[in-house]
C-alpha atoms as a PDB file:
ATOM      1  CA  UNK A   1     115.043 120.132 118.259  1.00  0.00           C
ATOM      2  CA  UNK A   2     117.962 119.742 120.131  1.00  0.00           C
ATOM      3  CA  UNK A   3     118.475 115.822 119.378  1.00  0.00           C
ATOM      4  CA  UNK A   4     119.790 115.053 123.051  1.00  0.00           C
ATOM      5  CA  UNK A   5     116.470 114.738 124.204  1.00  0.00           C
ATOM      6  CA  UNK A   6     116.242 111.661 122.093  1.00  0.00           C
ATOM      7  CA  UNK A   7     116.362 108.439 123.236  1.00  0.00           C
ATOM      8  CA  UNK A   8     116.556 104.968 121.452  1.00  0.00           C
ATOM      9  CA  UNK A   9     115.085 101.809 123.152  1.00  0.00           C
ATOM     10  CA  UNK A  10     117.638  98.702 123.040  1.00  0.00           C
ATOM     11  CA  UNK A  11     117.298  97.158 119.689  1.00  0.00           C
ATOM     12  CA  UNK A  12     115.707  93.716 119.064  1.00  0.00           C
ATOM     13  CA  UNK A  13     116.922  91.339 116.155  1.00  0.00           C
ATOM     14  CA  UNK A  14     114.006  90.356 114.365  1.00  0.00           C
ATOM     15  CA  UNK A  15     112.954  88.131 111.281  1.00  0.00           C
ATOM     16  CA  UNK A  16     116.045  88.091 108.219  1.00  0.00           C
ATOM     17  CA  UNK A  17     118.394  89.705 111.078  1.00  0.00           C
ATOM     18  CA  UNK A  18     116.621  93.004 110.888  1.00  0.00           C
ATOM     19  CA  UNK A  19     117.382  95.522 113.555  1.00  0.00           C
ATOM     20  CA  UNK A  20     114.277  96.937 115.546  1.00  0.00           C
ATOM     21  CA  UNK A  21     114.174 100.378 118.126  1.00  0.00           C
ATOM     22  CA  UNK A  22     112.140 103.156 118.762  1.00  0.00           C
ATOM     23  CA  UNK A  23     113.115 106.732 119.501  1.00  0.00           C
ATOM     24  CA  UNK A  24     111.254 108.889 121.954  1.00  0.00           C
ATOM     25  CA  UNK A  25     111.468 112.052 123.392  1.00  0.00           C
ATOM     26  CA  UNK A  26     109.372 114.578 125.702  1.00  0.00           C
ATOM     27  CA  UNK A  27     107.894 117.106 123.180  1.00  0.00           C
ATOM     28  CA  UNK A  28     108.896 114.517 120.289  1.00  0.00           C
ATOM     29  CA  UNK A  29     107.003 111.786 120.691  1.00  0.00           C
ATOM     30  CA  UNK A  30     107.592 108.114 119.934  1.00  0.00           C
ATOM     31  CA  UNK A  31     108.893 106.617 116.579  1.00  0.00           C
ATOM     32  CA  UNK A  32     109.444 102.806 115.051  1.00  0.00           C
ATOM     33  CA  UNK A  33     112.369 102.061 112.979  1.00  0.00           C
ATOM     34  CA  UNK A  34     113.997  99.049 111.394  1.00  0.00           C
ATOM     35  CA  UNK A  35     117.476  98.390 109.792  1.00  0.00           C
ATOM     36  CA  UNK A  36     118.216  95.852 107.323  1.00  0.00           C
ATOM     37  CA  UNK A  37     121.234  93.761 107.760  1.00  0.00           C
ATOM     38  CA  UNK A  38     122.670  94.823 104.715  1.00  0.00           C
ATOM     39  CA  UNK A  39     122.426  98.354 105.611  1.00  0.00           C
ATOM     40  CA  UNK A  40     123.747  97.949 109.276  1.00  0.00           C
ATOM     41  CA  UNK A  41     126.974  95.776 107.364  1.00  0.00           C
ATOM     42  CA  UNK A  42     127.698  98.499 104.910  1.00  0.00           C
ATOM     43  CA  UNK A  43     126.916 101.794 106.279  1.00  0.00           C
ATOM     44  CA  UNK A  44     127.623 100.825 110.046  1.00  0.00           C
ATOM     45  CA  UNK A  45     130.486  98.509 109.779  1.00  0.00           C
ATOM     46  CA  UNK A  46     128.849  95.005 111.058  1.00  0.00           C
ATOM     47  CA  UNK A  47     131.054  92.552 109.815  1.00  0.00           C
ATOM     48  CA  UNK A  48     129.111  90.161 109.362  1.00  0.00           C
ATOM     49  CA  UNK A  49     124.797  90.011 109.672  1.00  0.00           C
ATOM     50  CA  UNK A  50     125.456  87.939 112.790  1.00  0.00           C
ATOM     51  CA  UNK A  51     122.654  89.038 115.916  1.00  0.00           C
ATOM     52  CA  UNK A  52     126.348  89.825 117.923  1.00  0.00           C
ATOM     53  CA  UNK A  53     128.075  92.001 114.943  1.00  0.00           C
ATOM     54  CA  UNK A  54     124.261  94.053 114.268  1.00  0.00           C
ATOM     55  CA  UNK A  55     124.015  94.786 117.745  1.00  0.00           C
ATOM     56  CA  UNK A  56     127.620  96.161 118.173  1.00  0.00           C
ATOM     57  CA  UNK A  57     127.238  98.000 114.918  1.00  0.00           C
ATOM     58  CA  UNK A  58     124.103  99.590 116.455  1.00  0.00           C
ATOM     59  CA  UNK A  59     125.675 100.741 119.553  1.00  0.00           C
ATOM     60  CA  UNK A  60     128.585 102.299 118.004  1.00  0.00           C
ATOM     61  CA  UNK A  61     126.427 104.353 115.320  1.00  0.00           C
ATOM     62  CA  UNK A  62     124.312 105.167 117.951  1.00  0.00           C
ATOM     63  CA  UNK A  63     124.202 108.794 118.227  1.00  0.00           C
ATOM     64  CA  UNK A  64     124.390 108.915 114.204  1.00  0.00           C
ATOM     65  CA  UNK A  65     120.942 107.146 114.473  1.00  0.00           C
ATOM     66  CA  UNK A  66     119.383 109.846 116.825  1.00  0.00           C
ATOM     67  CA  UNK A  67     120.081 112.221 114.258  1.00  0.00           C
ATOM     68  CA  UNK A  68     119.082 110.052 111.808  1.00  0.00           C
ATOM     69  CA  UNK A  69     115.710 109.530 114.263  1.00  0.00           C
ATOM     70  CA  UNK A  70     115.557 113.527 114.237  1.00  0.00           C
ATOM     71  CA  UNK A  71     114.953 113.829 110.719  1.00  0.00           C
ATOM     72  CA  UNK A  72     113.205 111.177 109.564  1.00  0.00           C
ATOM     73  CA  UNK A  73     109.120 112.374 109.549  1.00  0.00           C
ATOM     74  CA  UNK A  74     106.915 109.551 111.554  1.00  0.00           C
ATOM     75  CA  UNK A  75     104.125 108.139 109.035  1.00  0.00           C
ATOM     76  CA  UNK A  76     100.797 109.188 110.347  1.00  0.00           C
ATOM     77  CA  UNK A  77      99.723 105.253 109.720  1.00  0.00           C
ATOM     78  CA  UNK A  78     102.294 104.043 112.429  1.00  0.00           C
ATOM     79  CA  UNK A  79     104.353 100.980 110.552  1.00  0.00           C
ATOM     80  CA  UNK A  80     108.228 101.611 111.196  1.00  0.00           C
ATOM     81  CA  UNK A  81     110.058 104.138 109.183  1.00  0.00           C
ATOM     82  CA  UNK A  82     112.729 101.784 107.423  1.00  0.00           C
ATOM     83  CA  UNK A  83     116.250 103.793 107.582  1.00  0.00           C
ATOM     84  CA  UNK A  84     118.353 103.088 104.367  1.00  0.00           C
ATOM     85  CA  UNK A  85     121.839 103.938 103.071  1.00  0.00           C
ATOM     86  CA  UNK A  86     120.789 107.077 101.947  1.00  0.00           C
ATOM     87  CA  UNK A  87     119.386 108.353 105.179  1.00  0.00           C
ATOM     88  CA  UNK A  88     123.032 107.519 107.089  1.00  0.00           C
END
């Protein structure tokens, strides 16, 4: 799928500084993910797990995480797909 048609929601800052979005898309459907702070530091170059450095981190890598989005199979129970190091 061409991953253009993919959108992420703006991402919330939740419990331990984790990063939460959805992706959606017409024909795609609609996907939960979350982000770890240590993930967002070291594969997205946060400086620090501050709520201001996560969400800049997340807005620069943001078309990296549509792709990531694209690939990533949603669970058939619906809890958020975590996205780790590996998957960036």
């Amino acid at each position: 799928m061409d991953s253009s048609y993919i959108n992420l929601t703006a991402p919330v800052v939740a419990s331990q500084s984790t990063l939460c979005f959805s992706a959606y898309g017409f024909g795609w459907g609609y996907c939960a993910f979350k982000l770890r702070p240590e993930v967002v530091c070291e594969y997205l170059g946060a400086a620090d797990d501050s709520q201001k450095q996560l969400l800049l981190a997340f807005q620069l890598a943001k078309q990296r995480l549509v792709g990531v989005a694209e690939r990533k199979m949603p669970p058939s129970n619906g809890e958020r797909i975590e996205i780790t190091g590996q998957d960036l």
